[in-house]
Protein backbone atom coordinates (compact mmCIF):
# COMPACT_ATOMS: atom_id res chain seq x y z
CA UNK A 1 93.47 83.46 80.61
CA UNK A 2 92.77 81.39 83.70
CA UNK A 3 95.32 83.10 85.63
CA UNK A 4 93.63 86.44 84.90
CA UNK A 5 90.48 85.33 85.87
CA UNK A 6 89.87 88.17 88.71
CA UNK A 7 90.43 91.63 87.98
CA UNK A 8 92.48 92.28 91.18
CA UNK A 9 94.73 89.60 89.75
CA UNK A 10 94.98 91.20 86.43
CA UNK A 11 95.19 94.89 87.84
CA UNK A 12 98.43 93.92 89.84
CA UNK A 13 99.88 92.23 86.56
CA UNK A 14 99.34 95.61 84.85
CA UNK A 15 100.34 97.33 87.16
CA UNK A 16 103.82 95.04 87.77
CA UNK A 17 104.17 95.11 84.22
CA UNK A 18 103.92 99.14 83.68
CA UNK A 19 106.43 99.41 86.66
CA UNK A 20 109.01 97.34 85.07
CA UNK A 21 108.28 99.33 81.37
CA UNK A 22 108.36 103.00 82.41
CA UNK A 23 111.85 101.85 85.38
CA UNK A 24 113.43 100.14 82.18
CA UNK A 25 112.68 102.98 80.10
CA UNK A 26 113.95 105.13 82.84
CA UNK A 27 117.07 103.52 82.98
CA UNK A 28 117.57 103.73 79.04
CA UNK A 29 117.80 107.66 79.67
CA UNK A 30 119.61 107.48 82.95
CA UNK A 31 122.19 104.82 82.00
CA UNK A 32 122.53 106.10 77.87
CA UNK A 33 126.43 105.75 77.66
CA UNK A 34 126.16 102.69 79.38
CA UNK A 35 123.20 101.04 77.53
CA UNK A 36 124.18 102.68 74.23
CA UNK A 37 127.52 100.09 74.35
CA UNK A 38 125.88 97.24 71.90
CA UNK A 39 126.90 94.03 74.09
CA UNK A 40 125.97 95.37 77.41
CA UNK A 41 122.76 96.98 76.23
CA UNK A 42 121.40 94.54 74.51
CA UNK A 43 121.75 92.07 77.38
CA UNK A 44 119.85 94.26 79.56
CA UNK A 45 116.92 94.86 76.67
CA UNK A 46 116.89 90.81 76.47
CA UNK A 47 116.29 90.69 80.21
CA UNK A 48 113.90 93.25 80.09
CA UNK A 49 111.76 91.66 77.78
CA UNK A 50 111.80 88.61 78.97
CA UNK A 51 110.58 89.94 81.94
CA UNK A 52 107.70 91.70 80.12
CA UNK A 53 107.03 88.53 78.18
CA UNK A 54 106.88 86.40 81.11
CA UNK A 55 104.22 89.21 82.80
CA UNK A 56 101.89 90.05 79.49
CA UNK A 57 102.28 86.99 77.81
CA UNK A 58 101.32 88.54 74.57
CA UNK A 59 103.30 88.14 71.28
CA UNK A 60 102.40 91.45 70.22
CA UNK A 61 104.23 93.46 73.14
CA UNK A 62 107.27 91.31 72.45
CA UNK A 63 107.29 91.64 69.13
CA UNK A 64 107.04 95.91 69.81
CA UNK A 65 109.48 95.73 72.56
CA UNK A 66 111.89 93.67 69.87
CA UNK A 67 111.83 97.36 68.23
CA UNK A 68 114.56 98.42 71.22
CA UNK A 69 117.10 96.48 69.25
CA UNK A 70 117.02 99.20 67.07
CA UNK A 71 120.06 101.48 67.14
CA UNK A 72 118.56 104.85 66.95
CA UNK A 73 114.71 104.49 67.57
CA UNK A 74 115.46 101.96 70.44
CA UNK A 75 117.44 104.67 72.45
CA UNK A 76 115.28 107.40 72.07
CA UNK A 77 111.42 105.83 72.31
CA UNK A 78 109.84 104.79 75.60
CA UNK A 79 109.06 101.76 73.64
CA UNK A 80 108.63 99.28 77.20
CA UNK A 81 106.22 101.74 78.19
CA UNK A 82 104.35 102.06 75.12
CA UNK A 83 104.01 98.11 74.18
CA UNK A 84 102.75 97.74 78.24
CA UNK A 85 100.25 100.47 77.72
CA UNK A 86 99.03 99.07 74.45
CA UNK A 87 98.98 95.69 75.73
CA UNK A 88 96.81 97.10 79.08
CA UNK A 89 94.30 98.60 76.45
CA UNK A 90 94.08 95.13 74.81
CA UNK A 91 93.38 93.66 78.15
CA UNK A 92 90.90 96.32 78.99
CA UNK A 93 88.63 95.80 75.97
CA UNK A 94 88.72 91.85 75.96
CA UNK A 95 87.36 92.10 79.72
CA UNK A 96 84.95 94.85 78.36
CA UNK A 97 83.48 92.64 75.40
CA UNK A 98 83.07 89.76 77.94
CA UNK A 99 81.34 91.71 80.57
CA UNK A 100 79.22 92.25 77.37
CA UNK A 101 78.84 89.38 76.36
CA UNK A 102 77.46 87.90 79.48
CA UNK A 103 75.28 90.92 80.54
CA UNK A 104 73.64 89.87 77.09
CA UNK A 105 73.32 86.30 77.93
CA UNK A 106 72.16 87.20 81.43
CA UNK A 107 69.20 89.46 79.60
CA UNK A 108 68.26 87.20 77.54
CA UNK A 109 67.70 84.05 79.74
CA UNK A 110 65.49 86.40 81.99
């Protein structure tokens, strides 16, 4: 994660990312007949997460966000918003164990 390697960096990824989740899930309410139709929806949920994929980078919130294909969960589940928020907690605790880890490696070379 080079490109994440300062946390205002990272903090305006997240923050990009959960934009893009909870305005696409948003529109999935807003724009239901519209969405619902299975060509036209399912263009905009590919565009989506590409979007998201090309932000988080993780295979594990594309792989969640692949549940908005779907038919019945898809329409009714914030699932954008839930695979960005899971991914942000993931981020969270990998910065957390390496602040950690070097506070350790700090202590013990003093």
């Amino acid at each position: 994660m080079v490109l994440l390697s300062t946390p205002h960096c990272a903090l305006s990824l997240q923050a990009a990312a959960l934009a893009v989740s909870v305005a696409a899930d948003a529109l999935d309410y807003a724009g239901a007949p519209l969405f619902a139709t299975p060509v036209i929806g399912d263009i905009a949920d590919g565009i989506i997460m590409a979007t998201l994929s090309a932000i988080t980078r993780s295979k594990r919130s594309t792989l969640i966000n692949a549940i908005e294909f779907v038919p019945v969960i898809g329409d009714f589940v914030p699932i954008y918003t839930i695979s960005t928020l899971l991914w942000i907690y993931s981020e969270f605790k990998k910065r957390r164990a390496l602040f950690t880890d070097l506070q350790q490696q700090s202590f013990a070379a003093s």
